[in-house]
PDB file of N, CA and C in Angstrom:
ATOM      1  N   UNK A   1       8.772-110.091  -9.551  1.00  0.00           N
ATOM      2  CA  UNK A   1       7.511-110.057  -8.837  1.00  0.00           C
ATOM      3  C   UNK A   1       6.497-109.309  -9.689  1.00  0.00           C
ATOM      4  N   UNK A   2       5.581-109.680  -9.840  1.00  0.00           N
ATOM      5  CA  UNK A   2       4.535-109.000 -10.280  1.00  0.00           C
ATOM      6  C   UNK A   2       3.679-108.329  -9.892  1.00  0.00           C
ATOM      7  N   UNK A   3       2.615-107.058 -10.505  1.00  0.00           N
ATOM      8  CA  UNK A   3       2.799-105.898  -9.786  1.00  0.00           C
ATOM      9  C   UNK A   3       1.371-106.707  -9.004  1.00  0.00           C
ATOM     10  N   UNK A   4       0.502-107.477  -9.335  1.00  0.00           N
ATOM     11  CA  UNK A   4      -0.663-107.841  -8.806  1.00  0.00           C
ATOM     12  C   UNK A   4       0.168-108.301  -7.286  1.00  0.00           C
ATOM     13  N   UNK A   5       0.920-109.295  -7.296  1.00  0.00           N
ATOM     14  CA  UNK A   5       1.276-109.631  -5.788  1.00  0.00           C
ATOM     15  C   UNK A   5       2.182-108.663  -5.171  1.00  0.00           C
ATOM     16  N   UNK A   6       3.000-107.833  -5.590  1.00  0.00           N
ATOM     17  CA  UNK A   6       3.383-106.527  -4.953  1.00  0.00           C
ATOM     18  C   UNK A   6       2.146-105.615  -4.429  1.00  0.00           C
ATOM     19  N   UNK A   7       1.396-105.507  -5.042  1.00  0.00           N
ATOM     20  CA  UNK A   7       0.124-104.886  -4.377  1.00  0.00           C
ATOM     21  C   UNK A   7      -0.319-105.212  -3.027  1.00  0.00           C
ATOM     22  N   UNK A   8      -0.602-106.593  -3.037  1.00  0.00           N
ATOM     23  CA  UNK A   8      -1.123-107.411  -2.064  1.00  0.00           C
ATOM     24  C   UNK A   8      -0.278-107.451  -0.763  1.00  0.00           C
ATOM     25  N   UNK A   9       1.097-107.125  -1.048  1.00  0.00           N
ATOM     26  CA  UNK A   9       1.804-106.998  -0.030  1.00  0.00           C
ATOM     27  C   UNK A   9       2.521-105.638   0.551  1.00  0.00           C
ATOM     28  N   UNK A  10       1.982-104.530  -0.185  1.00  0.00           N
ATOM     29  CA  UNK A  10       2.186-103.545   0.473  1.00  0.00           C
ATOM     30  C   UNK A  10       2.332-103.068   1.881  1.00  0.00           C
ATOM     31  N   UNK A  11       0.602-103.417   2.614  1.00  0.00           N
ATOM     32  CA  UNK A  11       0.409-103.078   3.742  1.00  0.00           C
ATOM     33  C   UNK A  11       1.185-103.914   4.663  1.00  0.00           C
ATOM     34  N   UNK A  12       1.493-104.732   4.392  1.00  0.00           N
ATOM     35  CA  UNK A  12       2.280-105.908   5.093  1.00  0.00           C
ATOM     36  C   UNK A  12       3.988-105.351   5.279  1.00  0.00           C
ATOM     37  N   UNK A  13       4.323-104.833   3.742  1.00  0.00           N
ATOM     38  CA  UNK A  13       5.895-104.213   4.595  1.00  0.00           C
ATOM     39  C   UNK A  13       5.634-102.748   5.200  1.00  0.00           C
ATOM     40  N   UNK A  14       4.475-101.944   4.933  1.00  0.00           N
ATOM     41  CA  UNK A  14       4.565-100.554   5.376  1.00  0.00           C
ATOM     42  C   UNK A  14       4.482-101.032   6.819  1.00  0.00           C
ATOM     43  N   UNK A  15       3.558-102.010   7.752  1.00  0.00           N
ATOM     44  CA  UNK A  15       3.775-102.326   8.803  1.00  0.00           C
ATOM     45  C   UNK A  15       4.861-102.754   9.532  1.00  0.00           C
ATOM     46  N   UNK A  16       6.008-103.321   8.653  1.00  0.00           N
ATOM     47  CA  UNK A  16       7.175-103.740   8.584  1.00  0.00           C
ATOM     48  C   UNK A  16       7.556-102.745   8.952  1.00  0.00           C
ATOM     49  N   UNK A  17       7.718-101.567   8.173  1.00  0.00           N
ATOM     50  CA  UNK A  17       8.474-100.918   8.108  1.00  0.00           C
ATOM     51  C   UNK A  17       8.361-100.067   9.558  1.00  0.00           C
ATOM     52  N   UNK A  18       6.891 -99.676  10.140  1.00  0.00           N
ATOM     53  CA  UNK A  18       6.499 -98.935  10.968  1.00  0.00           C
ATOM     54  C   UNK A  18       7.375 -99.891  12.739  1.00  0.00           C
ATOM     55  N   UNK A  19       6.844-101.197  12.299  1.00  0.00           N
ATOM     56  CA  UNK A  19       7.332-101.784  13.762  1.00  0.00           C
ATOM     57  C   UNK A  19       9.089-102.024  13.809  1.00  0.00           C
ATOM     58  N   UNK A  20       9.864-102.221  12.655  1.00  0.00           N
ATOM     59  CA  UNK A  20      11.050-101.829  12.974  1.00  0.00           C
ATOM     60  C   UNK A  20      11.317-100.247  13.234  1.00  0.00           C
ATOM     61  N   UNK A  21      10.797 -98.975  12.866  1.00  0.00           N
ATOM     62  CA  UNK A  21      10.606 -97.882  13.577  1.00  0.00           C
ATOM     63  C   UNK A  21      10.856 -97.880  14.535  1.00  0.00           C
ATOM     64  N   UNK A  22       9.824 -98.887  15.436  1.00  0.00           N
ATOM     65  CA  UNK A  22       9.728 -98.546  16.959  1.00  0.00           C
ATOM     66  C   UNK A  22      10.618 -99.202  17.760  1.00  0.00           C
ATOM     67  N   UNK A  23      11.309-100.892  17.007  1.00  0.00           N
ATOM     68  CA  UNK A  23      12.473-101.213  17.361  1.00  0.00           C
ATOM     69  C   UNK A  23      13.413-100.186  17.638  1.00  0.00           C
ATOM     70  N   UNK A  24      14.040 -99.406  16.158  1.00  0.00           N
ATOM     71  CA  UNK A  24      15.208 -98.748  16.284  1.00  0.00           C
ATOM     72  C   UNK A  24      14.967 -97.160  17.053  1.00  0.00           C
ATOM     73  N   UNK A  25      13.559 -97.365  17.638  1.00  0.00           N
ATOM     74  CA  UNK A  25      13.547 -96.018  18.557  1.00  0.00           C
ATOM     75  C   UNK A  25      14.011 -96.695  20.151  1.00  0.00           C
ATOM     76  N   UNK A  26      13.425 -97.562  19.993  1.00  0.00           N
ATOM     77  CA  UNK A  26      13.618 -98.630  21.628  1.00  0.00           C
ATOM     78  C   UNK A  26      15.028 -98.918  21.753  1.00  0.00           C
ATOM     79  N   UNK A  27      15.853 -99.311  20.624  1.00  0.00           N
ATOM     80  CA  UNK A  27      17.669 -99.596  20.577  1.00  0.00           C
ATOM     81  C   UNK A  27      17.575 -98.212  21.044  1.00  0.00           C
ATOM     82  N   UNK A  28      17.545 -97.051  20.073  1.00  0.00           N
ATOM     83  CA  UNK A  28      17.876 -95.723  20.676  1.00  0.00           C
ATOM     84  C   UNK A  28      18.252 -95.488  21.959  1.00  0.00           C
ATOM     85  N   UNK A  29      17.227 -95.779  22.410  1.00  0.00           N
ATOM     86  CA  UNK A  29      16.852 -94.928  23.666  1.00  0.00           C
ATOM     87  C   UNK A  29      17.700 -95.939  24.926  1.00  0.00           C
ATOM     88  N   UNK A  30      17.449 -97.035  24.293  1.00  0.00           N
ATOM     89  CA  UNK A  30      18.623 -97.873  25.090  1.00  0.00           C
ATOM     90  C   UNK A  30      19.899 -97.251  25.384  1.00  0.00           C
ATOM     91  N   UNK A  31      20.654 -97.175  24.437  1.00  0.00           N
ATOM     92  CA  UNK A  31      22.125 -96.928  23.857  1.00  0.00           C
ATOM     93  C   UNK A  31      22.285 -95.600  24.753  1.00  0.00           C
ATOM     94  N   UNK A  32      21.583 -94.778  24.631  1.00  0.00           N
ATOM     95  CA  UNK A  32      21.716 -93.426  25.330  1.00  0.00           C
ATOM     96  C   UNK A  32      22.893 -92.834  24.519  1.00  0.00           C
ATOM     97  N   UNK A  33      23.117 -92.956  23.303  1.00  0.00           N
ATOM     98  CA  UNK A  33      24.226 -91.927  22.832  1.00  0.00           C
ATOM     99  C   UNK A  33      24.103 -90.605  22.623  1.00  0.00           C
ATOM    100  N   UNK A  34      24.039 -90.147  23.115  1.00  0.00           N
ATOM    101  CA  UNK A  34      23.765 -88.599  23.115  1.00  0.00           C
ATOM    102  C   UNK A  34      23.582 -87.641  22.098  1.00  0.00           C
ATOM    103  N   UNK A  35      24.304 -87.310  21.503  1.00  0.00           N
ATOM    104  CA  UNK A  35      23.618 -86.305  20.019  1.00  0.00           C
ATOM    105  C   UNK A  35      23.548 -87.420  18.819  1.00  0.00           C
ATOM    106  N   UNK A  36      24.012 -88.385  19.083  1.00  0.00           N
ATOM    107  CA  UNK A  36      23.631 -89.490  18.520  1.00  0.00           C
ATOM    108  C   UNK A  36      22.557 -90.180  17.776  1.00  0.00           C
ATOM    109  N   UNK A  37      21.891 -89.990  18.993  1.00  0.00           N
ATOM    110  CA  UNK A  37      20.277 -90.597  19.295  1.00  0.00           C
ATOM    111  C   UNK A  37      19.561 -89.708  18.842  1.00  0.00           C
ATOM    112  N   UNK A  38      19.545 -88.148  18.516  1.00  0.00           N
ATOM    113  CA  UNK A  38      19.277 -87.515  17.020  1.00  0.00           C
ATOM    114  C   UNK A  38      19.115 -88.054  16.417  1.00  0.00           C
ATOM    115  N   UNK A  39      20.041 -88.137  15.683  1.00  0.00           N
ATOM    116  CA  UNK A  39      20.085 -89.247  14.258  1.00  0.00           C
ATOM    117  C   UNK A  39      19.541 -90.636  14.369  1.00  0.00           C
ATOM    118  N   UNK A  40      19.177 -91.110  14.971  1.00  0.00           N
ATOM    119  CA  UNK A  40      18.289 -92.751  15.592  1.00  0.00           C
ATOM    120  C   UNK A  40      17.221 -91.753  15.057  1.00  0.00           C
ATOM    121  N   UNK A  41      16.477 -91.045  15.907  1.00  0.00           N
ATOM    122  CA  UNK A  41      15.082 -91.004  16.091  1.00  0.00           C
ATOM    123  C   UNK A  41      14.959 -90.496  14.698  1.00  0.00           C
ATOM    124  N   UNK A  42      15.672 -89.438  13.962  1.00  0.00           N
ATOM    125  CA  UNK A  42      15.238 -89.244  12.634  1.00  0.00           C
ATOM    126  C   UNK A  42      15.143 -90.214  11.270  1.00  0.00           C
ATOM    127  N   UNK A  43      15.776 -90.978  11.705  1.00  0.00           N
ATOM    128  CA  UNK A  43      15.954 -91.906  10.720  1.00  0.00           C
ATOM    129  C   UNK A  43      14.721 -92.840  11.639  1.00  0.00           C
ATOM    130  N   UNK A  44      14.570 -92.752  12.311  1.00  0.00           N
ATOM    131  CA  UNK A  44      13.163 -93.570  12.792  1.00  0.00           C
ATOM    132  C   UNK A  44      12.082 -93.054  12.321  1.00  0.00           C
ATOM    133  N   UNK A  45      11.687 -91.932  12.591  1.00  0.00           N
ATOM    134  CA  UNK A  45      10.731 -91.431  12.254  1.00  0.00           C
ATOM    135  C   UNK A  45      10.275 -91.230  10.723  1.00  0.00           C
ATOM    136  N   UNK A  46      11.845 -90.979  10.162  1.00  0.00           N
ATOM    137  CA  UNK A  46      11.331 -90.852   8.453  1.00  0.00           C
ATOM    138  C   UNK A  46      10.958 -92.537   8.185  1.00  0.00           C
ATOM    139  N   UNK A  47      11.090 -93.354   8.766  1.00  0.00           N
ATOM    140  CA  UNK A  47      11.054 -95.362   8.534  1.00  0.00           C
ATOM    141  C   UNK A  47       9.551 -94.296   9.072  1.00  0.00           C
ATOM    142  N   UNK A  48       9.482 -94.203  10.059  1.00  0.00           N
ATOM    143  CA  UNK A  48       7.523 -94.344  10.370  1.00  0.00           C
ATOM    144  C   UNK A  48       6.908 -93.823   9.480  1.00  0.00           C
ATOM    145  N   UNK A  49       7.256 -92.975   9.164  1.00  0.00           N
ATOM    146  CA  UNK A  49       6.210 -92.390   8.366  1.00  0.00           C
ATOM    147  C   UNK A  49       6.074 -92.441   6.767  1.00  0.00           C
ATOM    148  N   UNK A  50       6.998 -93.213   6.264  1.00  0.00           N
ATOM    149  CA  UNK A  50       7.317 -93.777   4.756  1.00  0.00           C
ATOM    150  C   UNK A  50       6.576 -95.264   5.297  1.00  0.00           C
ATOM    151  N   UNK A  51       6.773 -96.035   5.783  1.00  0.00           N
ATOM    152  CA  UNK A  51       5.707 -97.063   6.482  1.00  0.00           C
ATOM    153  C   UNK A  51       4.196 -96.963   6.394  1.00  0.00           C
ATOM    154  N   UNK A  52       3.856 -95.650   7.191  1.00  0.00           N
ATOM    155  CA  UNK A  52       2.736 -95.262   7.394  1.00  0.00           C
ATOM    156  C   UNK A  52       2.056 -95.027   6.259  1.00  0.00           C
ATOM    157  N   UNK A  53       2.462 -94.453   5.516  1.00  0.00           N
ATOM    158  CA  UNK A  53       1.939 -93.959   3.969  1.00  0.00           C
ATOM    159  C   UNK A  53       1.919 -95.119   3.007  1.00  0.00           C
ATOM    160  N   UNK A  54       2.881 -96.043   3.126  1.00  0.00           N
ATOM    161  CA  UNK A  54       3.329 -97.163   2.368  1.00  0.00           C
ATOM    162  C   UNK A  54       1.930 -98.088   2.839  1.00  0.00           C
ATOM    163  N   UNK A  55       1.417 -98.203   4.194  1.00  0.00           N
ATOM    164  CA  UNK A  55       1.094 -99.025   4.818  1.00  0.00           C
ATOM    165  C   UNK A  55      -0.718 -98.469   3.992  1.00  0.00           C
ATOM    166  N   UNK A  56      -1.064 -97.447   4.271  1.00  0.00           N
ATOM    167  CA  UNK A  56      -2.696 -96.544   3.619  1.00  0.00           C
ATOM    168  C   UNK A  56      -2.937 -95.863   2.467  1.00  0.00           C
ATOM    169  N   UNK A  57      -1.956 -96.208   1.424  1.00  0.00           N
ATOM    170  CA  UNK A  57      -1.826 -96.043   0.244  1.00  0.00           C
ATOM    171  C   UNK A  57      -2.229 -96.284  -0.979  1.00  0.00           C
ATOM    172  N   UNK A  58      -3.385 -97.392  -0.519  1.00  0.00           N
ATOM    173  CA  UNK A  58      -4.102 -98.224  -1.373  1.00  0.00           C
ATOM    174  C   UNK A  58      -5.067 -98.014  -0.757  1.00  0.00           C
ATOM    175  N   UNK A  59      -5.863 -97.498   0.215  1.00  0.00           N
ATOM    176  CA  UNK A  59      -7.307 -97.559   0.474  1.00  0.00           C
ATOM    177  C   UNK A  59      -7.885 -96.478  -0.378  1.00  0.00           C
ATOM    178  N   UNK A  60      -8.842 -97.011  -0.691  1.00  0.00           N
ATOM    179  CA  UNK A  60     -10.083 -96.108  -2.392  1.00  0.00           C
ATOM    180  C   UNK A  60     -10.626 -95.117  -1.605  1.00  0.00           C
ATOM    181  N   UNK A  61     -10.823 -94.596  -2.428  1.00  0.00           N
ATOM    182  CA  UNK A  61     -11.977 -92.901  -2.124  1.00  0.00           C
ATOM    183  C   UNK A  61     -13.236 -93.806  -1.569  1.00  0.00           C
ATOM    184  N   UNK A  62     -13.919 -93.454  -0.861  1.00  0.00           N
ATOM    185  CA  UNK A  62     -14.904 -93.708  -0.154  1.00  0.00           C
ATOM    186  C   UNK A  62     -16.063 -93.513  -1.578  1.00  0.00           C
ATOM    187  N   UNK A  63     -17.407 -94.492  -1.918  1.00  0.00           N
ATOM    188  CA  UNK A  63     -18.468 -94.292  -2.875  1.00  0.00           C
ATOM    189  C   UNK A  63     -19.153 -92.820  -2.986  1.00  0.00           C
ATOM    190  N   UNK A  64     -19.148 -92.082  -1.852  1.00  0.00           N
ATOM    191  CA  UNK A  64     -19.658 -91.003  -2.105  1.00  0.00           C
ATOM    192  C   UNK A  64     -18.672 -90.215  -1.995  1.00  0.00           C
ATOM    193  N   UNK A  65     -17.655 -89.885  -2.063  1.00  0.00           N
ATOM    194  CA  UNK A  65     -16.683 -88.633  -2.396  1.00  0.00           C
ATOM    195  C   UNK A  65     -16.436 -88.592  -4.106  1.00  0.00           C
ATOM    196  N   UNK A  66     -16.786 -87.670  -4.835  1.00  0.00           N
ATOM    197  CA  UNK A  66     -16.097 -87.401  -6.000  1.00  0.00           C
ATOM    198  C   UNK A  66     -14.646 -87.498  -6.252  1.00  0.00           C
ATOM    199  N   UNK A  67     -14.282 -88.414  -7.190  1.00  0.00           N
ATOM    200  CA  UNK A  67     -12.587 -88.657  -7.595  1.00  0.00           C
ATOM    201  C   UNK A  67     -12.098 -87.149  -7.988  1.00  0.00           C
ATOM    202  N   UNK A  68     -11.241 -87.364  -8.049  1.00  0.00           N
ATOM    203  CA  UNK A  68      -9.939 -86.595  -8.746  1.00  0.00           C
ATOM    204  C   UNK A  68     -10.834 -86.072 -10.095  1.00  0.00           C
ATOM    205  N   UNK A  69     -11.483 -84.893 -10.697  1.00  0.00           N
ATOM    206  CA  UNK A  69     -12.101 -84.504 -12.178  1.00  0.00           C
ATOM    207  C   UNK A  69     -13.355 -84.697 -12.510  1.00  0.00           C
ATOM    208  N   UNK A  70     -13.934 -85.177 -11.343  1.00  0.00           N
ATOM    209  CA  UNK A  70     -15.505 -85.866 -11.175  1.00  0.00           C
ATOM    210  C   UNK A  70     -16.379 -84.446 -10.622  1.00  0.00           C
ATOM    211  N   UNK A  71     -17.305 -84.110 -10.755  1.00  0.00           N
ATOM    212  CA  UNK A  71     -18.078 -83.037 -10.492  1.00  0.00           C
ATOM    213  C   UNK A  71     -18.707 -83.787  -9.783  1.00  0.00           C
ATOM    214  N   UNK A  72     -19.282 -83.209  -8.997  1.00  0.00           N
ATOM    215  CA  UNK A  72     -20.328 -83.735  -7.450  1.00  0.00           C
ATOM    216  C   UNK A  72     -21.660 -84.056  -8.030  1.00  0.00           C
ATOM    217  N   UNK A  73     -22.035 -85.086  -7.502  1.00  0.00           N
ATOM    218  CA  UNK A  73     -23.181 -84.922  -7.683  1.00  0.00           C
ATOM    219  C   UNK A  73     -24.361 -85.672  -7.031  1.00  0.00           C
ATOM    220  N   UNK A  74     -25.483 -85.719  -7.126  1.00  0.00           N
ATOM    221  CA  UNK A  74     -26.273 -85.749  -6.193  1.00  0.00           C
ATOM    222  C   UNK A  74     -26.320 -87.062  -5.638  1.00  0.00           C
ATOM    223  N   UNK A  75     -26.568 -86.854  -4.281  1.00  0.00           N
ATOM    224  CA  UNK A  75     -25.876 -88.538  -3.427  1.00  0.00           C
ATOM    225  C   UNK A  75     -27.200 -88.890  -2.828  1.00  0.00           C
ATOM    226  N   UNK A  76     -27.789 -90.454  -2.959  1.00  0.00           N
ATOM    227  CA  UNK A  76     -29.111 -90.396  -2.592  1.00  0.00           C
ATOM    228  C   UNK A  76     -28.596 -91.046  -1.344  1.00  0.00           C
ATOM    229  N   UNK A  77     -29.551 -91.023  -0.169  1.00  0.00           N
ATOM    230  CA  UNK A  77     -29.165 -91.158   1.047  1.00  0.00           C
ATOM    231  C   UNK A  77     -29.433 -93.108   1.268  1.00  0.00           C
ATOM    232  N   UNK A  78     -28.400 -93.809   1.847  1.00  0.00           N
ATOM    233  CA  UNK A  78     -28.424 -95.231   1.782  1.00  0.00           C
ATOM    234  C   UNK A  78     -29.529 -95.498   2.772  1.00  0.00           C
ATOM    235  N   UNK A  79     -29.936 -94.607   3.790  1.00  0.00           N
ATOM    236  CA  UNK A  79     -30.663 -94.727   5.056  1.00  0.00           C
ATOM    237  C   UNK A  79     -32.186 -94.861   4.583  1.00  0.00           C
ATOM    238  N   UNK A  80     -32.772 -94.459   3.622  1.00  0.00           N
ATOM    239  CA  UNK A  80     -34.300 -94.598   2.868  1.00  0.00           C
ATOM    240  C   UNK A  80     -34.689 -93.378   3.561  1.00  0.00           C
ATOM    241  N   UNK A  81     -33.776 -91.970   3.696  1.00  0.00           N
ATOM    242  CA  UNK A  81     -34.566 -91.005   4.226  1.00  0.00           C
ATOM    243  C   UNK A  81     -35.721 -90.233   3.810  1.00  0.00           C
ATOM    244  N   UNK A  82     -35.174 -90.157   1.956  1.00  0.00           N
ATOM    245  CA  UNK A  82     -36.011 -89.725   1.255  1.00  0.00           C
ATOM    246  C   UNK A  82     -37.358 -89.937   0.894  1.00  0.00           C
ATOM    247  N   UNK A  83     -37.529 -91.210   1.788  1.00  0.00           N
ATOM    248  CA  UNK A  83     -38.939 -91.472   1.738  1.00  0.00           C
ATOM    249  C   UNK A  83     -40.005 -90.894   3.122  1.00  0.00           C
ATOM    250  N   UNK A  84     -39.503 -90.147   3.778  1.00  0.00           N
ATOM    251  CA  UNK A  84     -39.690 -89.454   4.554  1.00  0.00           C
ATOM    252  C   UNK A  84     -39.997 -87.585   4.085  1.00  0.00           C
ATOM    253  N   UNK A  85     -39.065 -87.241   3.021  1.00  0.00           N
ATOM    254  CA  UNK A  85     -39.744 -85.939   2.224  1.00  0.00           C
ATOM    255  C   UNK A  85     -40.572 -85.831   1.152  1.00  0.00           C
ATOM    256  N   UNK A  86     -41.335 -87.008   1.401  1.00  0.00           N
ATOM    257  CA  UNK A  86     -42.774 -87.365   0.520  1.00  0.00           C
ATOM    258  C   UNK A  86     -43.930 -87.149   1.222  1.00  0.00           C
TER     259      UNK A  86
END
């Protein structure tokens, strides 16, 4: 696979990953095994949240936040405010 279409399908298994989560919390809770079902929900929860991260892992820094080594700098306002402190 190549990494361009592995990309593309990221968010697609982190969601994967999140809604079998909630499957194997729903079997859980079914089953009622008792110290058992510990171990369900943790192993659920680490699936949610390796999902979750897997799933928002690729969304970019927003245009006005400075990257990672970038010094700040001056952000002109998209709204045309500045034509108002004239």
């Amino acid at each position: 696979m190549r990494l361009i279409d592995f990309k593309a399908k990221t968010p697609l298994i982190g969601m994967s990953m999140v809604f079998t989560a909630m499957g194997l919390v729903a079997v859980t809770a079914y089953l009622h095994a008792g110290w058992y079902s510990i171990v369900g929900y943790l192993i659920a929860a680490g699936v949610a949240a390796f999902g979750f991260v897997f799933t928002f892992r690729d969304i970019p820094t927003p245009p006005h936040t400075p990257g990672p080594g970038e010094a700040p700098g001056p952000v002109s306002p998209a709204d045309g405010s500045e034509a108002a402190d004239r």
